[in-house]
C-alpha atoms as a PDB file:
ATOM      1  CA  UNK A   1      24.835  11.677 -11.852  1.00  0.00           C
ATOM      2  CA  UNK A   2      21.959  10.647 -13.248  1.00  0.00           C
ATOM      3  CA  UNK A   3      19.215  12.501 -11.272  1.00  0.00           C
ATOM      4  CA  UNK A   4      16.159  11.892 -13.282  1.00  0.00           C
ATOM      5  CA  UNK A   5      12.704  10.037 -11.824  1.00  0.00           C
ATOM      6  CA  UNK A   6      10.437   7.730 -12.856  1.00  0.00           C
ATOM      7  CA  UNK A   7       6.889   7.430 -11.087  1.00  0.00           C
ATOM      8  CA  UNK A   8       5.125   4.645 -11.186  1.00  0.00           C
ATOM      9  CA  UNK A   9       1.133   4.170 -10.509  1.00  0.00           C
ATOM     10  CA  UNK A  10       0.067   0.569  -9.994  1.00  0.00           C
ATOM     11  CA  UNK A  11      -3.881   1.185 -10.830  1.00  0.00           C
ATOM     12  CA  UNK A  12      -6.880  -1.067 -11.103  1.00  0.00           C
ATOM     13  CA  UNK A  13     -10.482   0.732 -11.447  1.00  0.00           C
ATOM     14  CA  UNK A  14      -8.805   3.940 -10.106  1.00  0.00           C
ATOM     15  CA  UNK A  15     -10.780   6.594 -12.158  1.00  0.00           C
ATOM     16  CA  UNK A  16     -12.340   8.501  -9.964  1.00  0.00           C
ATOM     17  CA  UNK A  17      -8.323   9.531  -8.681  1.00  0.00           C
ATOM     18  CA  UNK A  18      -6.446   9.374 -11.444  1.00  0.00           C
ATOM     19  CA  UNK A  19      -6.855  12.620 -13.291  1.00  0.00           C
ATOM     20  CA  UNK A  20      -5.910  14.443 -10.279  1.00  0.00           C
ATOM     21  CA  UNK A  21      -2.912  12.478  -9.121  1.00  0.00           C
ATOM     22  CA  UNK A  22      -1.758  12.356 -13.271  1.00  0.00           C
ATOM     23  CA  UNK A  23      -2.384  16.496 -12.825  1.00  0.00           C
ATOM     24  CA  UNK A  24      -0.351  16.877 -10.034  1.00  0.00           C
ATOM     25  CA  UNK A  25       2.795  14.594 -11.035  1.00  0.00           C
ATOM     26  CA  UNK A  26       3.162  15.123 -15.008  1.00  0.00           C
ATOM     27  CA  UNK A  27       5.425  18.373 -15.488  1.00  0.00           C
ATOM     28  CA  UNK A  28       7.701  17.132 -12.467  1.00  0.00           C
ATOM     29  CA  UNK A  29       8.214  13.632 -13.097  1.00  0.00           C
ATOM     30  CA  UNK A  30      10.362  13.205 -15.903  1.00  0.00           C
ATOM     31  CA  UNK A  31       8.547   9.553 -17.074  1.00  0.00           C
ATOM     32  CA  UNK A  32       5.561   8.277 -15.963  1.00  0.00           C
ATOM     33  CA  UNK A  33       4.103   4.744 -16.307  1.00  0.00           C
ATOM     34  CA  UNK A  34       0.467   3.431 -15.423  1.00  0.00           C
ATOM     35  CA  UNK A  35       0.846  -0.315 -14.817  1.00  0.00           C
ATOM     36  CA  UNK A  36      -2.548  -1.428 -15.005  1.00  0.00           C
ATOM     37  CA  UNK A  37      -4.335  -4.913 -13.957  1.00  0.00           C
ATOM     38  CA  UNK A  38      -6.427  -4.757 -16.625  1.00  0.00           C
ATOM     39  CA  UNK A  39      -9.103  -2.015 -15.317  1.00  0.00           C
ATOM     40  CA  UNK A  40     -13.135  -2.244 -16.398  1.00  0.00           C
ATOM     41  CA  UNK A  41     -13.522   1.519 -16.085  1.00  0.00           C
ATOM     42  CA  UNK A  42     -12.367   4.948 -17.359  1.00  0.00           C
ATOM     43  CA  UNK A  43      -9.048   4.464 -16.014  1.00  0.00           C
ATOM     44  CA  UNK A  44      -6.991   3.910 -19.437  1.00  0.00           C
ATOM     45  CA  UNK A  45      -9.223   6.497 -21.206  1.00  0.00           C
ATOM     46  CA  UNK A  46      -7.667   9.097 -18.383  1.00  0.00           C
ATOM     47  CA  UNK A  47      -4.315   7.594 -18.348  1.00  0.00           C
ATOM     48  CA  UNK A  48      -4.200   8.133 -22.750  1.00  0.00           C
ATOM     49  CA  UNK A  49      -5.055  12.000 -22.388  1.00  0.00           C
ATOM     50  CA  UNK A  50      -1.327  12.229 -20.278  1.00  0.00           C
ATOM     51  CA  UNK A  51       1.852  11.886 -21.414  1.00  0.00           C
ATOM     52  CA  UNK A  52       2.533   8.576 -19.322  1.00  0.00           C
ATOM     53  CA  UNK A  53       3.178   4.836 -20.646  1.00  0.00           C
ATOM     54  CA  UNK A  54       1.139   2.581 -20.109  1.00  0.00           C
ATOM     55  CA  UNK A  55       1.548  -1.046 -19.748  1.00  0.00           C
ATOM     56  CA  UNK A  56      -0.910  -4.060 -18.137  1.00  0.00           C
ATOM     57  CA  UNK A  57       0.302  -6.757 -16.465  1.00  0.00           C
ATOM     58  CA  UNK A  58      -1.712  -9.611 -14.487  1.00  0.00           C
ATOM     59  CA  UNK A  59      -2.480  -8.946 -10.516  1.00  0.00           C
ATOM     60  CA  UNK A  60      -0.985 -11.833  -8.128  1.00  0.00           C
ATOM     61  CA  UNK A  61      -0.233  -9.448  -5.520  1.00  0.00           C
ATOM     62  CA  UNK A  62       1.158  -5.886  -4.954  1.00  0.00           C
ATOM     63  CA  UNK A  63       4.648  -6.860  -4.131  1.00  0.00           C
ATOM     64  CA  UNK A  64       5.145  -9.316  -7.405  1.00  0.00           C
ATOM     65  CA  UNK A  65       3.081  -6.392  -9.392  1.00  0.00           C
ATOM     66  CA  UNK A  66       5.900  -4.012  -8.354  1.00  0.00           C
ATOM     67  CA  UNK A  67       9.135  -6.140  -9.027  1.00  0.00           C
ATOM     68  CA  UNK A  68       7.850  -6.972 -12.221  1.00  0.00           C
ATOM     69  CA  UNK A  69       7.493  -3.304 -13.587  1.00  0.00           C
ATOM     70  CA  UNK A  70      10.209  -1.875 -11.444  1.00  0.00           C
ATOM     71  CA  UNK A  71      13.238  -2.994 -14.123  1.00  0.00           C
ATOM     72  CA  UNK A  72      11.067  -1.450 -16.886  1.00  0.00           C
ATOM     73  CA  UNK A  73      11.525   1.958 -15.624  1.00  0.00           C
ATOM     74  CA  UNK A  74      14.055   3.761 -17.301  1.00  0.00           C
ATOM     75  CA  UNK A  75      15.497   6.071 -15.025  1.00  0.00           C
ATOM     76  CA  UNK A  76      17.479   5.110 -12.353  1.00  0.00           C
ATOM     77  CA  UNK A  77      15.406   6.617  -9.597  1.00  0.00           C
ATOM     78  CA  UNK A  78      11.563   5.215  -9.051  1.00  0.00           C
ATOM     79  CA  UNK A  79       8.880   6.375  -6.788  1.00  0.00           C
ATOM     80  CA  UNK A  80       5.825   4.268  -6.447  1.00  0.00           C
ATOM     81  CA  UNK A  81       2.830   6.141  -5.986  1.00  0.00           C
ATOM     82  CA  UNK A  82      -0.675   5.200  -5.540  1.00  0.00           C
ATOM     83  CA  UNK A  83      -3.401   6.341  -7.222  1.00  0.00           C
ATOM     84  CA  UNK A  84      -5.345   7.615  -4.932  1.00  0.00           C
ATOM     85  CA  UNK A  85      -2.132   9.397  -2.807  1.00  0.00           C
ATOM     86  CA  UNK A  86      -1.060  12.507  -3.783  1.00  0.00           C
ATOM     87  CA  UNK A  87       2.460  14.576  -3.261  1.00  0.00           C
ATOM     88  CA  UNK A  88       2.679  17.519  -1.315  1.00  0.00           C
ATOM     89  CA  UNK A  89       4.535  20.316  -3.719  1.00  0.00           C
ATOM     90  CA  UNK A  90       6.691  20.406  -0.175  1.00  0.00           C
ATOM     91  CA  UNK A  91       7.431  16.415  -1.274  1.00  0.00           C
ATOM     92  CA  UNK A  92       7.832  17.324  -4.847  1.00  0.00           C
ATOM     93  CA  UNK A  93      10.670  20.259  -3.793  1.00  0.00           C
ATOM     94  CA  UNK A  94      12.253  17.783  -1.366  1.00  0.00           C
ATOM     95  CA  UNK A  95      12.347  14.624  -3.836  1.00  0.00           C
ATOM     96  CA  UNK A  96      13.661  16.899  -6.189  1.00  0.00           C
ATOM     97  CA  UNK A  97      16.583  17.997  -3.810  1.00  0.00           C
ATOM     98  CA  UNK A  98      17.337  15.192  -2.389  1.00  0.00           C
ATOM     99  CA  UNK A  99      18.006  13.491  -6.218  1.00  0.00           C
ATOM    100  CA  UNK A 100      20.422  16.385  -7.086  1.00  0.00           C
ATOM    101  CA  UNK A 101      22.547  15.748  -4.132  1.00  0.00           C
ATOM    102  CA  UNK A 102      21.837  12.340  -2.987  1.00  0.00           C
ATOM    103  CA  UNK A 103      25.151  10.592  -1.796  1.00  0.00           C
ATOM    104  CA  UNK A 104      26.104   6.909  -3.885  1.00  0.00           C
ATOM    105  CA  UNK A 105      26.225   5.109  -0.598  1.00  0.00           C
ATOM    106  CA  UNK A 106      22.179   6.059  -0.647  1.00  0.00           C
ATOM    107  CA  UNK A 107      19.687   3.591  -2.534  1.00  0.00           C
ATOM    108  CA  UNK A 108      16.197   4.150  -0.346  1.00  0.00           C
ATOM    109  CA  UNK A 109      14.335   7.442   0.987  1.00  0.00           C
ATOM    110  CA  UNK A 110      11.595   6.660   3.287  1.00  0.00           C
ATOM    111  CA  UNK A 111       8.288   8.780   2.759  1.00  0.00           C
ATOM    112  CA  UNK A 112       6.084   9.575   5.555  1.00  0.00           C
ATOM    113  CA  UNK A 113       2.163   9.393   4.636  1.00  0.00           C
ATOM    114  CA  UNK A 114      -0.610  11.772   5.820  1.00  0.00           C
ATOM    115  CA  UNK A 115      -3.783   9.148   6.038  1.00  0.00           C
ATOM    116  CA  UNK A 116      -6.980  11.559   6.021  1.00  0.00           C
ATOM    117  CA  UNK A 117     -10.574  10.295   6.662  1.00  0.00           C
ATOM    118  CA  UNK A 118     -13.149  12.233   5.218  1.00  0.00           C
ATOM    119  CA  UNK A 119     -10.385  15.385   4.714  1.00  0.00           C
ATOM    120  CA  UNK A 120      -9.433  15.653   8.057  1.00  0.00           C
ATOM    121  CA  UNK A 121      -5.786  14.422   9.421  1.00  0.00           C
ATOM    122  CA  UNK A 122      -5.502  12.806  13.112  1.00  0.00           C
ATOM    123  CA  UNK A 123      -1.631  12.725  13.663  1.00  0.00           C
ATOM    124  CA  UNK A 124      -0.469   9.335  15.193  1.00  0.00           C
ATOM    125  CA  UNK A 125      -4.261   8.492  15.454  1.00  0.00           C
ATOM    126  CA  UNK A 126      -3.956   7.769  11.803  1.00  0.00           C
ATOM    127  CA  UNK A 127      -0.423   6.032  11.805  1.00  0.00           C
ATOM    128  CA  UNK A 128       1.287   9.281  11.009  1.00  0.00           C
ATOM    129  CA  UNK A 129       4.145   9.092  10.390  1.00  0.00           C
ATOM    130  CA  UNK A 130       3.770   6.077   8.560  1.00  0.00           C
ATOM    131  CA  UNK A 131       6.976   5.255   6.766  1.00  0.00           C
ATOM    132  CA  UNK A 132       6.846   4.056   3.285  1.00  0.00           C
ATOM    133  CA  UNK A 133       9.885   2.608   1.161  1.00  0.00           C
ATOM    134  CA  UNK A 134       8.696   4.448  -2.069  1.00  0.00           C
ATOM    135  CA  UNK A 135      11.890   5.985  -3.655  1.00  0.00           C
ATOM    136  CA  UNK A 136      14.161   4.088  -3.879  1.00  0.00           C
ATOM    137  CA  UNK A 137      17.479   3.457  -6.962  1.00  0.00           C
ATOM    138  CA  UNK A 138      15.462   0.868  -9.271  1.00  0.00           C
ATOM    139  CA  UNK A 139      18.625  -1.442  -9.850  1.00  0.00           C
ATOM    140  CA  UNK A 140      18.775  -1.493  -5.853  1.00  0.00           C
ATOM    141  CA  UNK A 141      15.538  -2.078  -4.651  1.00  0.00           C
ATOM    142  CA  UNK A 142      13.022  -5.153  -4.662  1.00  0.00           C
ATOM    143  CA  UNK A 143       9.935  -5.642  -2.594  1.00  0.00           C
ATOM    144  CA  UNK A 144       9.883  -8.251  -0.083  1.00  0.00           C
ATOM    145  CA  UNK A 145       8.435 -11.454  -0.714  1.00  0.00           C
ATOM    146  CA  UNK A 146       4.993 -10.903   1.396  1.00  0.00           C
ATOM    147  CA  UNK A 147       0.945 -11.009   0.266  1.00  0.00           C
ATOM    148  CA  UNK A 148       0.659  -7.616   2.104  1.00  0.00           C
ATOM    149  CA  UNK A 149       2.209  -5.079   3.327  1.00  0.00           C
ATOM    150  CA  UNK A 150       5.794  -5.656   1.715  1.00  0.00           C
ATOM    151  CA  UNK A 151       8.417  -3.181   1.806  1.00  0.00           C
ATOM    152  CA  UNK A 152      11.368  -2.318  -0.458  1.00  0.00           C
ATOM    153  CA  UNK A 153      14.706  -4.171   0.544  1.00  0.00           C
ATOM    154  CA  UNK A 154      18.234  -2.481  -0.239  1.00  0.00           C
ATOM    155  CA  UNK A 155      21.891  -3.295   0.610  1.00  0.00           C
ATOM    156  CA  UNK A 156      22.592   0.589   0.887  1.00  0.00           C
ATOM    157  CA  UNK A 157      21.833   3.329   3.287  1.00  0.00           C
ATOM    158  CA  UNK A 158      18.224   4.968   4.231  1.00  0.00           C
ATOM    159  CA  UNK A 159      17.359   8.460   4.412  1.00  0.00           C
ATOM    160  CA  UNK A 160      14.017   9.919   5.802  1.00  0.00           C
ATOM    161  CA  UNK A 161      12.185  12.730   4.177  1.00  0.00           C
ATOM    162  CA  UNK A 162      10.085  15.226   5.919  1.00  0.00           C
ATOM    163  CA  UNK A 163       7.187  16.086   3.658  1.00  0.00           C
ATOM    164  CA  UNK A 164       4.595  13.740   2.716  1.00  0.00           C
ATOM    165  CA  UNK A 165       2.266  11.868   0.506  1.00  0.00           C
ATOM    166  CA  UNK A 166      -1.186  12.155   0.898  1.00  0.00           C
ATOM    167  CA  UNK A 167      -3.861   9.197   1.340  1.00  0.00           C
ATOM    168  CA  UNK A 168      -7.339   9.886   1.617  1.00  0.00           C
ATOM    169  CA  UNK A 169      -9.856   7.429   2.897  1.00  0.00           C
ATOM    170  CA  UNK A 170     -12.620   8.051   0.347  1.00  0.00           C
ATOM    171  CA  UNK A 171     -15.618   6.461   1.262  1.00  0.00           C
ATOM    172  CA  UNK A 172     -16.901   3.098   3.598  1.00  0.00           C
ATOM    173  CA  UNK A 173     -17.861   1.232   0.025  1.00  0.00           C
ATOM    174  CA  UNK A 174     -14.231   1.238  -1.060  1.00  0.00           C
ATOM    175  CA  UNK A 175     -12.530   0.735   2.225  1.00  0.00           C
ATOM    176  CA  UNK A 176     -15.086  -2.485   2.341  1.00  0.00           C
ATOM    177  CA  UNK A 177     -13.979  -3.223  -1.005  1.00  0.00           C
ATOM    178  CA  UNK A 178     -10.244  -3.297  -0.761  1.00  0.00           C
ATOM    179  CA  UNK A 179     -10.331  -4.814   2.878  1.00  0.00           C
ATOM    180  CA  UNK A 180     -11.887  -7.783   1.554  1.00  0.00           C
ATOM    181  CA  UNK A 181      -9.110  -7.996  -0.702  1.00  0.00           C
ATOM    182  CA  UNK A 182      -6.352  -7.683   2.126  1.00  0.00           C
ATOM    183  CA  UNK A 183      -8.042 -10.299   4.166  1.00  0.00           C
ATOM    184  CA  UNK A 184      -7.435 -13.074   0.824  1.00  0.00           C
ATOM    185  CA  UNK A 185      -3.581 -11.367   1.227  1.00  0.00           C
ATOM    186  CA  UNK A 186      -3.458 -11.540   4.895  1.00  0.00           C
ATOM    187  CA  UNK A 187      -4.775 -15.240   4.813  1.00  0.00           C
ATOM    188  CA  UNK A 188      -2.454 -15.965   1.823  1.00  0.00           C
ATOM    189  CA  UNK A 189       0.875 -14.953   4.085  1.00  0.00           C
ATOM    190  CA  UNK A 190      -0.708 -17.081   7.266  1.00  0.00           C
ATOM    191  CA  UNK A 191      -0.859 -19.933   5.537  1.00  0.00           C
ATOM    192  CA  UNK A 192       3.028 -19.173   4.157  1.00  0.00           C
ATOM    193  CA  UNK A 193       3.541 -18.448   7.411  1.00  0.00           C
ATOM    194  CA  UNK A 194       1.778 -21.844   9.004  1.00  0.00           C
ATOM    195  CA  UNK A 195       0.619 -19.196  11.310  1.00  0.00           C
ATOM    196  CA  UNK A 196      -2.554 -21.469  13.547  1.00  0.00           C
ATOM    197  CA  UNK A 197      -5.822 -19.818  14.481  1.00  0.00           C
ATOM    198  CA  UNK A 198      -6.654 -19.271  18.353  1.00  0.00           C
ATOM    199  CA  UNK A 199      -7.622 -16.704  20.541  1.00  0.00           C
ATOM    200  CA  UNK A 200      -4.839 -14.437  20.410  1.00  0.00           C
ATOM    201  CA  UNK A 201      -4.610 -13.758  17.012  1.00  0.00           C
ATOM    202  CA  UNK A 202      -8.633 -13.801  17.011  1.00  0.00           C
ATOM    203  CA  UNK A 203      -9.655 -11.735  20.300  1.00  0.00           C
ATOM    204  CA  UNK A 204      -6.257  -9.862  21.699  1.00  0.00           C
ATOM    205  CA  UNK A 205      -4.889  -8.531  18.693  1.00  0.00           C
ATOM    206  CA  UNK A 206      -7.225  -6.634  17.872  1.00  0.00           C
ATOM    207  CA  UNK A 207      -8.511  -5.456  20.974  1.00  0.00           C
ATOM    208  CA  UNK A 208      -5.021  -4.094  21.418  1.00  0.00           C
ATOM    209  CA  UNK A 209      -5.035  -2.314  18.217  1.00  0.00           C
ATOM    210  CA  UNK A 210      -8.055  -0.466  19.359  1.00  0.00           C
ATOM    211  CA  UNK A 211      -6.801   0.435  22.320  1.00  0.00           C
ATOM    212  CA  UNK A 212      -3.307   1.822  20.628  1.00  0.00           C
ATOM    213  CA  UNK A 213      -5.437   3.219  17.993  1.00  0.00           C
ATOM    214  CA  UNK A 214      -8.411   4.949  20.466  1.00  0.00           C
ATOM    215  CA  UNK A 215      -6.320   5.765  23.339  1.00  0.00           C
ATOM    216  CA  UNK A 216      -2.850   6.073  23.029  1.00  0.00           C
ATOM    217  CA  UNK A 217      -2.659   7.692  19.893  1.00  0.00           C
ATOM    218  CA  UNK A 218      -5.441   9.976  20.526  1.00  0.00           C
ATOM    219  CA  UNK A 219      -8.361   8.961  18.926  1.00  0.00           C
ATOM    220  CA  UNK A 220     -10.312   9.161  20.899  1.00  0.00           C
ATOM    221  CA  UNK A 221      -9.576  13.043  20.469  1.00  0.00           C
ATOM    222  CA  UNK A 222     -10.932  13.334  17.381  1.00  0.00           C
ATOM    223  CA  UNK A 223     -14.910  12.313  17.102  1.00  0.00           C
ATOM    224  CA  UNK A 224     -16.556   9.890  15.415  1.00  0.00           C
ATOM    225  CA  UNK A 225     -13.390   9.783  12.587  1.00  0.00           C
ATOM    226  CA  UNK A 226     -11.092   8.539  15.456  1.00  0.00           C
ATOM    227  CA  UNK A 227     -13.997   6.113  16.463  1.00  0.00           C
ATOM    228  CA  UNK A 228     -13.824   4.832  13.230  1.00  0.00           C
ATOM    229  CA  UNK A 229     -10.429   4.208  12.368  1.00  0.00           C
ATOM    230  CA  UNK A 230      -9.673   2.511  15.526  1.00  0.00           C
ATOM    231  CA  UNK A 231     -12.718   0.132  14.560  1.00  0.00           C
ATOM    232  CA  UNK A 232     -11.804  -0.336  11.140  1.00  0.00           C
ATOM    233  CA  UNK A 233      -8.910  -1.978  12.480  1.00  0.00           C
ATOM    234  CA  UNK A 234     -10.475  -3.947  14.676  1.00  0.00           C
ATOM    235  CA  UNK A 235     -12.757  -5.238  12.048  1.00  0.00           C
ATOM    236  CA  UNK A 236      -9.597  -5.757   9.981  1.00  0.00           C
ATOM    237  CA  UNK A 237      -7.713  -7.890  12.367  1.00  0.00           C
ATOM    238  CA  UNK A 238     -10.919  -9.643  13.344  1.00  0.00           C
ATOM    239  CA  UNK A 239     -11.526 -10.914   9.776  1.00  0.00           C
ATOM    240  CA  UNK A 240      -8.469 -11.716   9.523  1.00  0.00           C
ATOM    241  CA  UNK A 241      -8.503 -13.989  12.578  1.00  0.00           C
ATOM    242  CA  UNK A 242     -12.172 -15.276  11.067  1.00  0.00           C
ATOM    243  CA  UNK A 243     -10.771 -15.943   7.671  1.00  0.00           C
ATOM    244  CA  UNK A 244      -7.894 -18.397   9.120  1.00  0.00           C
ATOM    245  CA  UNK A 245     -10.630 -20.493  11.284  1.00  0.00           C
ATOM    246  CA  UNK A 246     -12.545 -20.368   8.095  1.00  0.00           C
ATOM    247  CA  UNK A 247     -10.174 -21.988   6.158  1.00  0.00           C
ATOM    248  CA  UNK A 248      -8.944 -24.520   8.593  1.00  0.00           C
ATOM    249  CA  UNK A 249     -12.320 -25.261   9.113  1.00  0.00           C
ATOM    250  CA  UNK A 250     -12.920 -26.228   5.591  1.00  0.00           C
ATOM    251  CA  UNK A 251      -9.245 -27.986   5.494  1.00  0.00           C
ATOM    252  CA  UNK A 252     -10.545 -30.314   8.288  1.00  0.00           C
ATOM    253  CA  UNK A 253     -13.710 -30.930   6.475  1.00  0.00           C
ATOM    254  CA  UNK A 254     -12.381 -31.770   3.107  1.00  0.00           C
ATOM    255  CA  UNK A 255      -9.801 -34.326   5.231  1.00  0.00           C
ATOM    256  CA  UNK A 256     -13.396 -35.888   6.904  1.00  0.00           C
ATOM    257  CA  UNK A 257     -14.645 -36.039   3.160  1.00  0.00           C
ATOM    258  CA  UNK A 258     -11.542 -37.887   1.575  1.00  0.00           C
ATOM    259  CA  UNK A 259     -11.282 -40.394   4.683  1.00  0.00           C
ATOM    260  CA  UNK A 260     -15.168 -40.792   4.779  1.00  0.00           C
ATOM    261  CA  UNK A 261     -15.024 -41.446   0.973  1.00  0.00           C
ATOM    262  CA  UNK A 262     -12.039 -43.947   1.500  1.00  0.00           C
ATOM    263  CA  UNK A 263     -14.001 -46.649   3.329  1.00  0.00           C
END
């Protein structure tokens, strides 16, 4: 059986992460690989002083990023890992187990993920458990065919693990960042999607989320933090909602310009 793993980091301006993530991962991985988007900063220059390959491949969007590199792994286990998560050495035991007695009919372990903000961790208030399809048999697996938030598709059985990976929410300049990034995704798979703007997807969504986020999951619990997270959703599905009326909006002006410039 081969039982042997390959990690792989998608990474794009992730130096102030990568040393510690490369530090936790390199004597228990057996192969490492860094595919890069072509990063401005130190992140290279970290990933060269680690045993790790390296290889850089232009960013459409995190799912096509991942199917492309996934075949280039050479063992027949992957785990995707990003840069700034972290496995517990619990996860690292487990992962390590569960490859040296993992049953053929197998071809995907879900991971939960511990989401922190500002180093402390709020439960359900912070989407634990928070599945992710991250190891998975690399002839097996592909990512679905989704702007954001795509998961890994098999044909085989699931398994769950019990310990996690850990995300840390850095700092509001990054979140603000990356969001703005999402929203392009989210309004990308919309428009796949033919999904219309209105009120629903604009006001009630995500008023709801707050409320799941604040109340019923116990935010509310947990200070300002839980304050925050529940609003950073908001704000996420808000702009999301916003950045569909903005582009129908300019649709429906650039179809006044043509038929105005017609006559």
């Amino acid at each position: 059986m081969d039982n042997k793993l390959s990690v792989i980091i998608p990474t794009f301006n992730v130096e102030i992460y990568l040393e510690e993530l490369l530090c936790c991962i390199e004597n228990w991985a057996d192969e490492i690989i860094i595919c890069d988007s072509f990063s401005t900063d130190k992140t290279l220059e970290i990933a060269h002083r680690h045993d790790v390959k390296i290889v850089q491949h232009e960013y459409i969007n995190s799912a096509k990023q991942k199917n492309w590199i996934i075949p280039q792994a050479t063992n027949n286990w992957v785990m995707i890992i990003d840069a700034d998560e972290k496995p517990e050495e619990a996860l690292k035991e487990e992962v390590t187990k569960f490859l040296a007695t993992v049953e053929n009919e197998v071809d995907l372990a879900y991971i939960p993920r511990k989401n922190l903000f500002w180093g402390e961790f709020m439960g359900k208030a912070s989407a634990y458990p928070d599945y992710q399809s991250r190891l998975f048999r690399r002839d097996k697996g592909c990512y679905q065919d989704k702007e954001v938030h795509a998961q890994v598709e098999v044909s085989g059985q699931k398994v769950y693990l019990k310990h996690a990976l850990v995300h840390d929410f850095t700092d509001i300049s990054s979140w603000w960042l990356r969001n703005n990034r999402y929203y392009r995704y989210e309004l990308d798979e919309c428009i796949k999607k033919r999904q219309k703007w209105g009120m629903k997807l604009q006001i009630v969504k995500p008023i709801y989320v707050f409320c799941l986020i604040y109340f019923r999951r116990g935010g509310c619990l947990h200070g300002f933090r839980g304050l925050f997270v529940a609003m950073q959703w908001f704000i996420y599905y808000f702009m999301v909602g916003a950045k569909l009326y903005e582009y129908e909006l300019s649709q429906h002006q650039d179809l006044r310009h043509k038929s105005a410039n017609s006559k």
